[in-house]
C-alpha atoms as a PDB file:
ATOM      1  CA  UNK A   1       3.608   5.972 -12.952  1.00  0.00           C
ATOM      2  CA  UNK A   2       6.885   6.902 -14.452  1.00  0.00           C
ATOM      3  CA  UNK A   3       9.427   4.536 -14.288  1.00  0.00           C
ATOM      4  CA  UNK A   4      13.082   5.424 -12.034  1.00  0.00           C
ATOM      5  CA  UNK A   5      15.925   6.926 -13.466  1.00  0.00           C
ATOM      6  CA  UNK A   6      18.864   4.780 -13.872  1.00  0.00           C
ATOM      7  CA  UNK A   7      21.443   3.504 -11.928  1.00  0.00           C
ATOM      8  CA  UNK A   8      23.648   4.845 -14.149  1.00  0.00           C
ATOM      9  CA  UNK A   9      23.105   8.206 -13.928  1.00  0.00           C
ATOM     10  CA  UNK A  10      22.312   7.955 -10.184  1.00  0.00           C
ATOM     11  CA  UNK A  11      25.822   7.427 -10.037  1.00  0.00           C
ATOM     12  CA  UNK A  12      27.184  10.022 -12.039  1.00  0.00           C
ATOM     13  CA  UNK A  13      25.197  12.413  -9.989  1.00  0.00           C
ATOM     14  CA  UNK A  14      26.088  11.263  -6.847  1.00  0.00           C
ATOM     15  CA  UNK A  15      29.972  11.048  -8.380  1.00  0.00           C
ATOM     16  CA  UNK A  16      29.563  14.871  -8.813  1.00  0.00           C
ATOM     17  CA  UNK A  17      28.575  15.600  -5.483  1.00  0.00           C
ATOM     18  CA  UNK A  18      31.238  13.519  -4.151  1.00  0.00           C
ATOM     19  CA  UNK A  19      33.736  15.581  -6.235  1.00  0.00           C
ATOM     20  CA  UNK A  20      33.223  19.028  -4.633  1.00  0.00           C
ATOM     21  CA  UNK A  21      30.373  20.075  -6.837  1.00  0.00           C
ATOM     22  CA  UNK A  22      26.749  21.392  -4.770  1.00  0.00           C
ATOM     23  CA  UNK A  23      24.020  19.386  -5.266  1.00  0.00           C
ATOM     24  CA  UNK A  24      21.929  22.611  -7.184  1.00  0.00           C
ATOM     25  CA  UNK A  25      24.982  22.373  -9.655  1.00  0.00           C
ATOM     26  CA  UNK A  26      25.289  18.727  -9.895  1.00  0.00           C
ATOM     27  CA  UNK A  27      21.830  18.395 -10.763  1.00  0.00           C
ATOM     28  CA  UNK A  28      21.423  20.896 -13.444  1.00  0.00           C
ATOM     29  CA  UNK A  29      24.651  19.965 -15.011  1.00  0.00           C
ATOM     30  CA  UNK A  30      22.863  16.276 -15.137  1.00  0.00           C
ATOM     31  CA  UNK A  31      19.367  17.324 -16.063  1.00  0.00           C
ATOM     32  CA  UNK A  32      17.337  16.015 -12.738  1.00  0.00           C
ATOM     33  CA  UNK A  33      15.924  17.662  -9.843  1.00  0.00           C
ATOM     34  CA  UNK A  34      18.028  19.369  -6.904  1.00  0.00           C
ATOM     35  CA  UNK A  35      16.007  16.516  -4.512  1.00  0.00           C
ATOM     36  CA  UNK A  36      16.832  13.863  -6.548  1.00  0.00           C
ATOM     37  CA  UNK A  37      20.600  14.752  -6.430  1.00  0.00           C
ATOM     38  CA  UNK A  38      20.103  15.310  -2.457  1.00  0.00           C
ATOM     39  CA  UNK A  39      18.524  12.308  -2.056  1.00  0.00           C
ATOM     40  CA  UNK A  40      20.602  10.206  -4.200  1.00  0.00           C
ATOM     41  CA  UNK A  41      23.708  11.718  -1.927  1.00  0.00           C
ATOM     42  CA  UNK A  42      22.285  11.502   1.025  1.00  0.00           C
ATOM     43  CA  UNK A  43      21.392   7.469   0.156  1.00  0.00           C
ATOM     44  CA  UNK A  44      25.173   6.352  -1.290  1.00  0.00           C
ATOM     45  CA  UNK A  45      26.971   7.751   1.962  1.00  0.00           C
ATOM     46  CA  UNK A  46      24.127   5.905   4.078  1.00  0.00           C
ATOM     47  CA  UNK A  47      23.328   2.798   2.429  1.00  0.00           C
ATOM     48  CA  UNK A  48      26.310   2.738  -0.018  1.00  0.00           C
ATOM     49  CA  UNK A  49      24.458   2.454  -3.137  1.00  0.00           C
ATOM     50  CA  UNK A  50      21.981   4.442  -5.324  1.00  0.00           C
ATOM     51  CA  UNK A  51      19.745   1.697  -6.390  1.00  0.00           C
ATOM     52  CA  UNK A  52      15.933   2.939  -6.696  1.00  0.00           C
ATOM     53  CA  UNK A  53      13.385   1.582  -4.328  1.00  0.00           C
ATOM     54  CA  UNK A  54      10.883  -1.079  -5.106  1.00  0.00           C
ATOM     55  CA  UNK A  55       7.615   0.991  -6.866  1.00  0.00           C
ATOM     56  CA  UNK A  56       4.245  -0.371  -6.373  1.00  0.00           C
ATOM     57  CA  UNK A  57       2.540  -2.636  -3.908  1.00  0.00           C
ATOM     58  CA  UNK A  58       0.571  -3.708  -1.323  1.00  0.00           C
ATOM     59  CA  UNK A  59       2.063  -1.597   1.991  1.00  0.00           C
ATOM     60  CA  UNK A  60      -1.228  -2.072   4.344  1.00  0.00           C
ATOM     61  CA  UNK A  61      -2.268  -5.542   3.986  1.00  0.00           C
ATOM     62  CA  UNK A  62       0.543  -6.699   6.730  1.00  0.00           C
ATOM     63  CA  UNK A  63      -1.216  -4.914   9.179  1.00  0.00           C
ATOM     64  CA  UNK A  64      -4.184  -5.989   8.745  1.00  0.00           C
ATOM     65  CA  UNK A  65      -2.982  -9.918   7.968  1.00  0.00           C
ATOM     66  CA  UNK A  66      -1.311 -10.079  11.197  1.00  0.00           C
ATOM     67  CA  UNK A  67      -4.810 -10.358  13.243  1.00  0.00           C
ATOM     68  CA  UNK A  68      -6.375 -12.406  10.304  1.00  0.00           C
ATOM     69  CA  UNK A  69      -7.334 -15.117  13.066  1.00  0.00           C
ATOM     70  CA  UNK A  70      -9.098 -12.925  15.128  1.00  0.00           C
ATOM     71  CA  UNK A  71     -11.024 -11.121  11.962  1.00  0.00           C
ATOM     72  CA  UNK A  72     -11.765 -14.719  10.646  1.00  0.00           C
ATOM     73  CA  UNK A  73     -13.079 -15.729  14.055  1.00  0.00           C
ATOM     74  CA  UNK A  74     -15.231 -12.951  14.400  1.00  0.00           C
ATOM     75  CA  UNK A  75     -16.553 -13.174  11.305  1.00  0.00           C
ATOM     76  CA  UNK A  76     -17.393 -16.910  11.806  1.00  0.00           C
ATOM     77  CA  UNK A  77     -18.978 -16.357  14.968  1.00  0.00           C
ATOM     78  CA  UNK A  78     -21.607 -13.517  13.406  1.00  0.00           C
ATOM     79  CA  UNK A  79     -21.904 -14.241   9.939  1.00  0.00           C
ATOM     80  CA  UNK A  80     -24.544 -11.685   9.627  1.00  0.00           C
ATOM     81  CA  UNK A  81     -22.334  -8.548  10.645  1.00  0.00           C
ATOM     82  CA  UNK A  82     -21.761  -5.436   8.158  1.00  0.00           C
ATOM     83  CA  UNK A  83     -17.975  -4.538   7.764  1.00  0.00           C
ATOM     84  CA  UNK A  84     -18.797  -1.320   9.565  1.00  0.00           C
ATOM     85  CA  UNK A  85     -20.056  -3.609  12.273  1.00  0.00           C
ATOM     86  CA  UNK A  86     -17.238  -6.081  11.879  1.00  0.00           C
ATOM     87  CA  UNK A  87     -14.761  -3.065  12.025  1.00  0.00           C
ATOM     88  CA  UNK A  88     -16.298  -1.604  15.251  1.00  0.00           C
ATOM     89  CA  UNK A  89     -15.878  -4.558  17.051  1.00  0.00           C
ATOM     90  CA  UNK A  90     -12.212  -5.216  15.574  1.00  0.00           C
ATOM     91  CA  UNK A  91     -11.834  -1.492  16.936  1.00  0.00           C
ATOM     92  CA  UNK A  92     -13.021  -2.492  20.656  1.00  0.00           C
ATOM     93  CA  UNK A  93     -10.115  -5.493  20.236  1.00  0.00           C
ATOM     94  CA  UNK A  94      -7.933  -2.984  19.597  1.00  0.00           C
ATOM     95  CA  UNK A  95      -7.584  -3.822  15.668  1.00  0.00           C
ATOM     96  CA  UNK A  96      -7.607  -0.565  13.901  1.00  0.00           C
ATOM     97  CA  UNK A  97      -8.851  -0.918  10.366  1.00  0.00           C
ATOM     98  CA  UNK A  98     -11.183   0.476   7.570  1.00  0.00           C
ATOM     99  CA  UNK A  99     -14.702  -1.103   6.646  1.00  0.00           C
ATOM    100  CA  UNK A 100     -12.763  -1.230   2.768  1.00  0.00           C
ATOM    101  CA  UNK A 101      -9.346  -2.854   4.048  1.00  0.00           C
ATOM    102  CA  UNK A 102     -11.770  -5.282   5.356  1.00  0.00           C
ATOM    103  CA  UNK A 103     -13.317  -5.962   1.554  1.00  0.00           C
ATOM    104  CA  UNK A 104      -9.929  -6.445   0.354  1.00  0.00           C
ATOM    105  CA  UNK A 105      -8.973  -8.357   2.841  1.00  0.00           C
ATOM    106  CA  UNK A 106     -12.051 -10.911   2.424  1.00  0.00           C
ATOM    107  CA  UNK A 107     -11.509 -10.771  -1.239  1.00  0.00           C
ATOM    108  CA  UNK A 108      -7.967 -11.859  -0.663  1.00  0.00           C
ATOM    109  CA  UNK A 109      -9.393 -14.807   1.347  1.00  0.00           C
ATOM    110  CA  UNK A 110     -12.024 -15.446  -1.166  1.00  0.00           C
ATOM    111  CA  UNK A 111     -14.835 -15.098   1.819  1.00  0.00           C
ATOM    112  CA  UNK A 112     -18.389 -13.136   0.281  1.00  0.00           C
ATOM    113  CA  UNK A 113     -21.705 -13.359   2.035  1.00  0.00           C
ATOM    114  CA  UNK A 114     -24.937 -13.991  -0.817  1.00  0.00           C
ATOM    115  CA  UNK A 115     -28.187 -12.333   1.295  1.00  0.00           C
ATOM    116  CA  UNK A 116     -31.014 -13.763   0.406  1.00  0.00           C
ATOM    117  CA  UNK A 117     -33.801 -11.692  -1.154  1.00  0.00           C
ATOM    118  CA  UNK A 118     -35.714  -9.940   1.551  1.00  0.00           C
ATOM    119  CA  UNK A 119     -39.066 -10.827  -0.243  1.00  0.00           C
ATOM    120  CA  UNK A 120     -39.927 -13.479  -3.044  1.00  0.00           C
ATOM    121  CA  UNK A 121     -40.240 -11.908  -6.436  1.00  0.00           C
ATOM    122  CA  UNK A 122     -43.978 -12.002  -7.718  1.00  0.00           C
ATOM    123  CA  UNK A 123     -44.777 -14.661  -9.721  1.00  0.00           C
ATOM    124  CA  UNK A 124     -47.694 -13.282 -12.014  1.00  0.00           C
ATOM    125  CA  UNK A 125     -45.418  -9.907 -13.083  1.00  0.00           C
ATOM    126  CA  UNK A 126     -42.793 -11.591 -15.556  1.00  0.00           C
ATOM    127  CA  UNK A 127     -39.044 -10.506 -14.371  1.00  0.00           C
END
């Protein structure tokens, strides 16, 4: 992922605009998209500065950490559930989630469920 433009010429942009020029000429004159210089504009008169936004992240695991009691209970109570079957009874709770934001979250938890071997391996065929 490229990395944001700097504040510095942010500024100059958005200096531009502020002096009387359109954002279409601002922005060629500086090199950078007609949305950037928008959207830089639009950002100094509301916020007051042209700083760029944190990049990267985790945005979804709030959600799903806000009922981590009730997924941790559930889980406890039917050890033997599937996500899929985990995340249809989450979805009867009213906890909307995916059977893979479910693996992340038990990875983030360090929780993993070893089955055992449905049948014992043969002992006269070497393995």
């Amino acid at each position: 992922m490229p990395s944001p433009l700097s504040v510095d010429l942010r500024e100059r942009v958005v200096a531009a605009v502020a002096a009387g020029a359109s954002c279409h000429r601002a922005a060629a004159r500086f090199r950078v998209s007609v949305s950037s210089a928008s959207r830089w504009s639009q950002r100094a008169h509301q916020e007051g500065h042209v700083a760029p936004k944190p990049m990267g992240g985790d945005h979804t695991s709030k959600r799903i950490e806000a009922h981590a009691a009730l997924i941790l209970a559930t889980s406890q109570q039917e050890p033997r559930l599937f996500l899929r079957e985990l995340r249809d009874r989450l979805a009867e709770q009213g906890v909307q989630t995916s059977t893979s934001g479910l693996s992340r979250f038990f990875q983030r938890h360090a929780i993993s469920w070893k089955r055992g071997r449905r049948s014992q391996l043969s002992r006269s065929v070497t393995t």
